[in-house]
Protein backbone atom coordinates (compact mmCIF):
# COMPACT_ATOMS: atom_id res chain seq x y z
CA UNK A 1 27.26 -1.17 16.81
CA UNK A 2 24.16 1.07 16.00
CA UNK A 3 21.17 0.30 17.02
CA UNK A 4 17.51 0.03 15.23
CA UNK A 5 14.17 0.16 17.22
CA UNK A 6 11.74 -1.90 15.17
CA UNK A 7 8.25 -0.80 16.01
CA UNK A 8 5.12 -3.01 15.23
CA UNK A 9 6.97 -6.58 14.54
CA UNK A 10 5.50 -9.55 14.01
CA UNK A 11 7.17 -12.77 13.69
CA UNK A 12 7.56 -12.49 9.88
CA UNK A 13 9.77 -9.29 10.59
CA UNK A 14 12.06 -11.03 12.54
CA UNK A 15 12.67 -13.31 10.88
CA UNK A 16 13.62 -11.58 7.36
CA UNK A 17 15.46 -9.49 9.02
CA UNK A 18 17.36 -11.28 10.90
CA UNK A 19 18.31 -13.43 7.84
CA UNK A 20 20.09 -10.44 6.05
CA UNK A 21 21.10 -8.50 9.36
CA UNK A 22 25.45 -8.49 10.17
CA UNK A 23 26.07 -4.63 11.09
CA UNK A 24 23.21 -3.73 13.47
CA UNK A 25 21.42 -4.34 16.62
CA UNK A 26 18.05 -4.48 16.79
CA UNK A 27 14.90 -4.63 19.26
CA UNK A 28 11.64 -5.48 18.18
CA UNK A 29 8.79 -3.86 19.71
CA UNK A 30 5.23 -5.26 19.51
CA UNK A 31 3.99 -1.15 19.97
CA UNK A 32 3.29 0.74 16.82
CA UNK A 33 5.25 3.99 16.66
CA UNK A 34 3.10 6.91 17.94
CA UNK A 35 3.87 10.43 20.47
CA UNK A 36 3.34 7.54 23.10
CA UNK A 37 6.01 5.23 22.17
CA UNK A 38 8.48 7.62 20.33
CA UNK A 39 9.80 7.91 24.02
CA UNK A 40 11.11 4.11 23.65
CA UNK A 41 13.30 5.38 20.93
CA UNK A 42 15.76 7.04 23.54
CA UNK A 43 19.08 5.69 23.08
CA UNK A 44 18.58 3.60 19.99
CA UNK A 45 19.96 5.46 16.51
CA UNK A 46 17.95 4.23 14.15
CA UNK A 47 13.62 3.85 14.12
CA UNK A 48 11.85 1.29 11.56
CA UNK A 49 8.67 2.11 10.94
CA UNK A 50 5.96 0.64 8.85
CA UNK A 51 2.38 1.78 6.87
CA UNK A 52 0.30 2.10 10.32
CA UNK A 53 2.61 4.10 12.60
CA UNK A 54 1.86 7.50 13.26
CA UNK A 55 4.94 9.81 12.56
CA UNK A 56 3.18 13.02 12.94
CA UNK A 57 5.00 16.37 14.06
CA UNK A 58 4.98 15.87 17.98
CA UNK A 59 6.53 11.93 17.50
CA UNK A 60 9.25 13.47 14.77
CA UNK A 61 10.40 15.66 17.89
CA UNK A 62 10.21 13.43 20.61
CA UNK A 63 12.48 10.93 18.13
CA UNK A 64 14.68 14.27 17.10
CA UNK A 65 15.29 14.47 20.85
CA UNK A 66 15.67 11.65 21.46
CA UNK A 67 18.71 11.69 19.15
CA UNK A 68 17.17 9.55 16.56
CA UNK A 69 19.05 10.22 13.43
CA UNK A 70 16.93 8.16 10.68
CA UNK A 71 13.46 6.76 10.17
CA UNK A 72 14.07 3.50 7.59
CA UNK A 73 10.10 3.01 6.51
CA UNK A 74 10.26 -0.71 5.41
CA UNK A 75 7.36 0.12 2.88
CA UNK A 76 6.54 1.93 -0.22
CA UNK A 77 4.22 4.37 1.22
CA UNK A 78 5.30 7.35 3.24
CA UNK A 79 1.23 9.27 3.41
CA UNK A 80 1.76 8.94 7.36
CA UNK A 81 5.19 10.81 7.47
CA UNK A 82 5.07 15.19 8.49
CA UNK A 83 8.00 15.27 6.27
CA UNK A 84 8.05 19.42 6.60
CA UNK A 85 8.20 18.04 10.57
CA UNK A 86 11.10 16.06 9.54
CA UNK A 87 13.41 18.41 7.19
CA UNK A 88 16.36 19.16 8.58
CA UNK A 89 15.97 17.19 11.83
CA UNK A 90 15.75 13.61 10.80
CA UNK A 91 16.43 11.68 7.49
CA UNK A 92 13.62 9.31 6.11
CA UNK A 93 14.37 6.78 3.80
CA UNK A 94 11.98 4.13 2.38
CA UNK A 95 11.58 0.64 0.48
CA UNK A 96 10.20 2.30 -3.03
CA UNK A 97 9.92 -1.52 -4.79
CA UNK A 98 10.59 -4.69 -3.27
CA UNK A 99 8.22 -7.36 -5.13
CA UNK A 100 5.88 -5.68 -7.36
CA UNK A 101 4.84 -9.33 -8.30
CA UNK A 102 3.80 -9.84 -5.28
CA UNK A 103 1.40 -7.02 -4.74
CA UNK A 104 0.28 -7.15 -8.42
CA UNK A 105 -0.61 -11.23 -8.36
CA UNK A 106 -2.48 -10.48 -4.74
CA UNK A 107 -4.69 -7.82 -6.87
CA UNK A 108 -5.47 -10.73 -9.67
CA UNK A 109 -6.00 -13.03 -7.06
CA UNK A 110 -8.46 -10.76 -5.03
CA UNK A 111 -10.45 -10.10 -8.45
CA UNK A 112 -10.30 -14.00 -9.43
CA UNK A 113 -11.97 -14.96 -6.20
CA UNK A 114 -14.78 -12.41 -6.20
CA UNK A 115 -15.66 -13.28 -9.99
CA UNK A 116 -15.63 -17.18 -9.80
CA UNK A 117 -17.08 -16.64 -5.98
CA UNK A 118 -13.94 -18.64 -4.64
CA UNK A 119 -14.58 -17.93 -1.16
CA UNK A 120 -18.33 -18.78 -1.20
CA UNK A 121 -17.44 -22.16 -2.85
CA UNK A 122 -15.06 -22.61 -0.26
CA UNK A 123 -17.37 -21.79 3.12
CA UNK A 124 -19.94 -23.95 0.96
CA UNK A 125 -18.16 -26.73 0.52
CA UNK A 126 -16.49 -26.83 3.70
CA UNK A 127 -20.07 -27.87 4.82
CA UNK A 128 -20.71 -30.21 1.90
CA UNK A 129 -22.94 -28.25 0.28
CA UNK A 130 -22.28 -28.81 -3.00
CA UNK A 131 -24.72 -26.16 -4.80
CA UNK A 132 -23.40 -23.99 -7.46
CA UNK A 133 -26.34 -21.77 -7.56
CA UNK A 134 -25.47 -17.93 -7.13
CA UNK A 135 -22.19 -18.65 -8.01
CA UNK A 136 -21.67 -17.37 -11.67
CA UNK A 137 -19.06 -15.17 -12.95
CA UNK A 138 -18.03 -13.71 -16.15
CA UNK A 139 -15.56 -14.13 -18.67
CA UNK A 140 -11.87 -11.61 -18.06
CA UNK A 141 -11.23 -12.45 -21.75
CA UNK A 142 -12.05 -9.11 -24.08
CA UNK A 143 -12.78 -7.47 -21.17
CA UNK A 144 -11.23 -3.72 -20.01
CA UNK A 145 -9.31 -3.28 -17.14
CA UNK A 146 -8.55 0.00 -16.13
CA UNK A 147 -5.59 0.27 -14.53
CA UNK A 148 -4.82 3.62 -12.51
CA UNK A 149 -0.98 4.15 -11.62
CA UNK A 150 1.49 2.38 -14.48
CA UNK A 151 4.76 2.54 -11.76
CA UNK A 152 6.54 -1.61 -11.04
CA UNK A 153 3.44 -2.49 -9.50
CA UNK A 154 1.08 -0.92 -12.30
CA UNK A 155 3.26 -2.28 -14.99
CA UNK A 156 3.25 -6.27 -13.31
CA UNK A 157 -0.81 -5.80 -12.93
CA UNK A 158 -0.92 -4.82 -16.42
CA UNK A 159 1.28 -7.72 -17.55
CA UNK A 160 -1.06 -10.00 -15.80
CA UNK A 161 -4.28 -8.86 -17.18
CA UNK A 162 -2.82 -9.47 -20.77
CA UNK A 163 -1.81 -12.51 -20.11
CA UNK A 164 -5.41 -13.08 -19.59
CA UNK A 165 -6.76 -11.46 -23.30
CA UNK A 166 -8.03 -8.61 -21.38
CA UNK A 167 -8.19 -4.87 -23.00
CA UNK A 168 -5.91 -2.42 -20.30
CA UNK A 169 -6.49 1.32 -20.79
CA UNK A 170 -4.41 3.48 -18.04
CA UNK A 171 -4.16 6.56 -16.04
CA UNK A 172 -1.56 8.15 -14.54
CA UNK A 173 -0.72 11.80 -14.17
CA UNK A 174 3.17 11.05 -15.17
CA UNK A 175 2.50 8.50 -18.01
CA UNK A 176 5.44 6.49 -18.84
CA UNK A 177 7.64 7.19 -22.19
CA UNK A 178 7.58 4.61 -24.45
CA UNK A 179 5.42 2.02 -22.36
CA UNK A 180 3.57 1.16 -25.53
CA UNK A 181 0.13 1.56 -22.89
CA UNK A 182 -3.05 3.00 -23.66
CA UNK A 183 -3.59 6.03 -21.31
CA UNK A 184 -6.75 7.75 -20.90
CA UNK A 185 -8.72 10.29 -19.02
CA UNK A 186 -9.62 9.33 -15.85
CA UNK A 187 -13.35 10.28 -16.70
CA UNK A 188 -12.99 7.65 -20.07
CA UNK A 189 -11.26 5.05 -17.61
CA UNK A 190 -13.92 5.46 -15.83
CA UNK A 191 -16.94 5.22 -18.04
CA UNK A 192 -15.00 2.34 -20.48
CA UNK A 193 -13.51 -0.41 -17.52
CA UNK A 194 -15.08 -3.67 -16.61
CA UNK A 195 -12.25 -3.79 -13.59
CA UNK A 196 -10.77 -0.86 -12.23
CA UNK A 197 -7.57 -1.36 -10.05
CA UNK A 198 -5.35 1.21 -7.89
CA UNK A 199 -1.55 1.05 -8.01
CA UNK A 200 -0.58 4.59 -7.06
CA UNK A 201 0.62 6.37 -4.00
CA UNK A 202 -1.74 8.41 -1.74
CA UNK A 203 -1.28 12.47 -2.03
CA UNK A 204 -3.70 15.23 -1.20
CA UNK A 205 -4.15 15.49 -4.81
CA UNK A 206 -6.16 11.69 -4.97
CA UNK A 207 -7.21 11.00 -1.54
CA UNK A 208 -10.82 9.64 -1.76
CA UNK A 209 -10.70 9.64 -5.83
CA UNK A 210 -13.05 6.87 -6.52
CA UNK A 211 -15.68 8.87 -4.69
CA UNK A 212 -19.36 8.99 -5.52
CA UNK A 213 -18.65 11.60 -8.43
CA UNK A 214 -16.40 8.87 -10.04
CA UNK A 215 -18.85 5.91 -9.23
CA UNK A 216 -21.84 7.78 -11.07
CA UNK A 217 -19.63 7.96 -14.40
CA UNK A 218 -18.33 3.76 -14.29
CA UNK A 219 -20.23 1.02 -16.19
CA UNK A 220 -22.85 -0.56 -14.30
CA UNK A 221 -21.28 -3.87 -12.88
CA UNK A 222 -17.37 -2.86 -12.88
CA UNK A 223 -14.97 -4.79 -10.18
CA UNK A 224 -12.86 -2.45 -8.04
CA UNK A 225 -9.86 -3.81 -6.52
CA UNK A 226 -7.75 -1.99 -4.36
CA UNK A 227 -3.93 -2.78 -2.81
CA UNK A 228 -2.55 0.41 -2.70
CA UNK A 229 -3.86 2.91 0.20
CA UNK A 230 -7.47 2.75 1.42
CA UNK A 231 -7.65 6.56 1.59
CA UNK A 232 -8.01 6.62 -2.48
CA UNK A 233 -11.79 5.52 -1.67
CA UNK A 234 -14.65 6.84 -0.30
CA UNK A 235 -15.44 4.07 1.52
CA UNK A 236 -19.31 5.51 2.16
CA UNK A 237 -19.21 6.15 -1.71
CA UNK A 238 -18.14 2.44 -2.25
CA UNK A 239 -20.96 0.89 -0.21
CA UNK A 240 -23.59 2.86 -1.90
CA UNK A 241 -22.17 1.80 -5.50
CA UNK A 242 -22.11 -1.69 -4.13
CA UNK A 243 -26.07 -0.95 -2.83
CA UNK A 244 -27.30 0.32 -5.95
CA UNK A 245 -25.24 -2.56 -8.01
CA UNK A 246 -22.57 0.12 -9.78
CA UNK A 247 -20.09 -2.24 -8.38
CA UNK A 248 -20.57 -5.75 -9.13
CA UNK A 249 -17.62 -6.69 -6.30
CA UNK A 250 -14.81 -5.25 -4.48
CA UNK A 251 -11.53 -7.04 -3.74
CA UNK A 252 -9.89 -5.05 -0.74
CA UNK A 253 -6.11 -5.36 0.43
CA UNK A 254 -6.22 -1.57 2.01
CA UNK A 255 -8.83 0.53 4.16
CA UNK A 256 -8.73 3.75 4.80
CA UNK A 257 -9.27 3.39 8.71
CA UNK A 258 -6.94 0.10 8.66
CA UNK A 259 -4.26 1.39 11.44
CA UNK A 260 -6.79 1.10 13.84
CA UNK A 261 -7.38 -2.99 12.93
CA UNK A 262 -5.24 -4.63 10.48
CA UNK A 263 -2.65 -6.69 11.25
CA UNK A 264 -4.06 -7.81 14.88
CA UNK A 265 -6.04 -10.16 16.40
CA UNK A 266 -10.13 -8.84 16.94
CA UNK A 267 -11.55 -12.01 16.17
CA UNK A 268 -13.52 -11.66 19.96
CA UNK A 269 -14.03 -8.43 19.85
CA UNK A 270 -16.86 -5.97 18.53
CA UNK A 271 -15.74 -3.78 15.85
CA UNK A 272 -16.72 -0.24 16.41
CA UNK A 273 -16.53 0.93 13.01
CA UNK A 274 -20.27 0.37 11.01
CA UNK A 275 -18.30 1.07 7.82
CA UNK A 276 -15.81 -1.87 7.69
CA UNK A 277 -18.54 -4.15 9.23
CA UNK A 278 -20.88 -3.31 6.50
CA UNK A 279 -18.06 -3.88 3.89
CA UNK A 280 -16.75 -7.16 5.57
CA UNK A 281 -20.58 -8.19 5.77
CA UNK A 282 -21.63 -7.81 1.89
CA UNK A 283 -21.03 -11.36 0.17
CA UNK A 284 -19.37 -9.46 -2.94
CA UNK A 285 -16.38 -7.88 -0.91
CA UNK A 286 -13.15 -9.68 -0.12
CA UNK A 287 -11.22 -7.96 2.37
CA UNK A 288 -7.78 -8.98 2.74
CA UNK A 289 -5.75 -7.39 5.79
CA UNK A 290 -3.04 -5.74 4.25
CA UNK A 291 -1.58 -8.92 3.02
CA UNK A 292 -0.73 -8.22 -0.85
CA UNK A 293 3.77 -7.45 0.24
CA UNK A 294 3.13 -10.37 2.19
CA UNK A 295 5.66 -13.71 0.28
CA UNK A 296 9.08 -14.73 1.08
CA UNK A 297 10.46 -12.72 -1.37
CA UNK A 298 9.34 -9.89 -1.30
CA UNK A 299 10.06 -9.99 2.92
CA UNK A 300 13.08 -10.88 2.24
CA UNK A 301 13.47 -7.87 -0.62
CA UNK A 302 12.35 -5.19 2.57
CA UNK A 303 14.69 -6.26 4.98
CA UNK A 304 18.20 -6.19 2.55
CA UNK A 305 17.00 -2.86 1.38
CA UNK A 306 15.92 -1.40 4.44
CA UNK A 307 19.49 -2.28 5.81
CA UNK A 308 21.22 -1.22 2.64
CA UNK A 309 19.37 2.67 3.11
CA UNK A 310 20.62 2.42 6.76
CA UNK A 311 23.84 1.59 5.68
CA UNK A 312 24.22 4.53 2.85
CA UNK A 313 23.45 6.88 5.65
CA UNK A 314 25.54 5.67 7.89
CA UNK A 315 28.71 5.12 5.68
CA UNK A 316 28.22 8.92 4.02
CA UNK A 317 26.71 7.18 1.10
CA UNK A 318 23.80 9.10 -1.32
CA UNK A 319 20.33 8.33 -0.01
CA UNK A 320 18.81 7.22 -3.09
CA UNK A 321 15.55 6.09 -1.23
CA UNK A 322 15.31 9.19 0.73
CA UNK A 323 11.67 11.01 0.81
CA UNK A 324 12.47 14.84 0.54
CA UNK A 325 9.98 17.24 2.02
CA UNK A 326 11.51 20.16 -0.38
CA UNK A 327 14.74 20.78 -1.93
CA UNK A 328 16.34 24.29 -1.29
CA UNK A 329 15.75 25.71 -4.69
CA UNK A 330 12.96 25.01 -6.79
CA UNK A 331 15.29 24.64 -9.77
CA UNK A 332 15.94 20.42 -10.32
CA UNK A 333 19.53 21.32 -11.33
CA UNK A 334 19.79 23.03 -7.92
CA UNK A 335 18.43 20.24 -5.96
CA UNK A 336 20.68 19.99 -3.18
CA UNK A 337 19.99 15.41 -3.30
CA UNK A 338 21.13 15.60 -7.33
CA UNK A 339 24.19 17.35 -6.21
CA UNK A 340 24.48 15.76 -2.55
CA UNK A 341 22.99 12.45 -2.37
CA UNK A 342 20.52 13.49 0.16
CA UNK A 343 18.60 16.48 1.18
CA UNK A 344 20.19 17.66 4.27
């Protein structure tokens, strides 16, 4: 039976995976995968990893050496993967959709709670203070929401944001065919959206886009929510547009320093980062920790595909979630995965 090292598990992990698991053997490990802990890895066949690890060149070798065959990323993102590291030495697969629902009705539910002030109603009442001063929000209906990336996730946002009378105008460098959608410039997005939320992947070519170029071109007032990858903000740029009231609130799932906090326990500790304290501190930003994948089904969606893209590799099978680093001809009729099933 092969065998799966599961870096950074929590409880939810196991137990999703274990629901849908017959052909493997796995260990969970609390440890995050890193050069430090790739050395666990020795013996096992398979690692999981997830959003936070670090699989950087000198952890794809230890692993390679380790005889490590496959990295299965139970996620969507892959921005912490050296794939050139990892051509020819070890596969990498990942989860590309698993519940876009469930990321896309986290986004709505991040914006809904900083317009209506949900969470200062809440602390408020908790102490039966029953003021509703400061707490006024505005109307979603007619209103523009500028939606930047149109993929499953995009699309469900979208969907949503109709379904509340609201204008959408979109942006996305590789617009969808037929999608009936309004796409834009990013500068009109900009300058034209009362909400502007990310649902693309993190490259080199968007890293830090809403920066403070971008802020000084939005409407005065717009909502930004975020649940795709922290690194597409400039999170200095952010608190100044919150400072000088460009942005009227900002719903956070992601952060572009988050591997160092989210998804553990510092509630008694001092957080050494002035940036995320400032954010966390400003009574129009809702941070969230990462949460949006986080429902039954879409847990349960990671773990049977996860297993199914170990299971292609093993069995021979094409990789149809593999992450290529390059193909060996440039020509897309030449691609050795179109005529293969996987890149090496």
């Amino acid at each position: 039976m092969k065998k799966i090292l599961f870096y950074d598990a929590k409880q939810y992990d196991k137990d999703s995976f274990n629901s849908v698991n017959k052909n493997y053997e796995i260990v969970y490990a609390e440890a995050k995968l890193s050069a430090q802990t790739a050395v666990l890895a020795k013996g096992f066949d398979v690692v999981c990893a997830f959003v936070n690890d670090t699989i950087d060149k000198e952890t794809i070798d230890i692993l390679y050496n380790s005889g490590i065959k496959l990295i299965a990323m139970r996620c969507a993102g892959y921005s912490n993967v050296d794939f050139q590291a990892a051509y020819k030495k070890i596969n990498v697969v990942r989860v590309p959709a698993y519940s876009p629902h469930a990321v896309a009705e986290h986004a709505m539910a991040l914006l809904l709670s900083l317009n209506r002030k949900i969470h200062k109603a809440y602390n408020r009442t908790r102490e039966f203070n029953f003021n509703i001063a400061g707490l006024t929000g505005i109307d979603l209906y007619g209103k523009t929401a500028g939606v930047i990336g149109t993929g499953k996730i995009g699309r469900a946002f979208i969907d949503i944001c109709k379904g509340f009378g609201m204008n959408v105008i979109a942006y996305d460098p590789y617009p969808s065919a037929d999608s009936g959608l309004e796409y834009v410039t990013l500068d009109r997005l900009f300058a034209e959206s009362d909400i502007i939320s990310l649902h693309c992947p993190l490259t080199e070519q968007n890293k830090r886009m809403l920066n403070a170029d971008a802020f000084s071109k939005m409407k005065k007032g717009v909502f930004i929510v975020n649940s795709s990858r922290g690194a597409l903000i400039d999170s200095v740029a952010l608190l100044d547009a919150l400072n000088n009231g460009t942005v009227r609130g900002a719903g956070l799932d992601v952060y572009e320093e988050e591997g160092d906090f989210f998804f553990e326990d510092f509630s008694n500790t001092i957080i050494k980062d002035d940036v995320l304290a400032l954010l966390i501190s400003k009574p129009n930003v809702l941070l969230t920790s990462h949460q949006a994948f986080l429902t039954e089904e879409a847990l349960r969606g990671i773990a049977t595909t996860t297993l199914e893209n170990i299971d292609a590799f093993f069995n021979g099978g094409d990789l149809a979630n593999e992450v290529c680093y390059r193909c060996d001809s440039k020509k897309v009729d030449d691609c050795r995965k179109n005529k293969h099933g996987r890149c090496f």
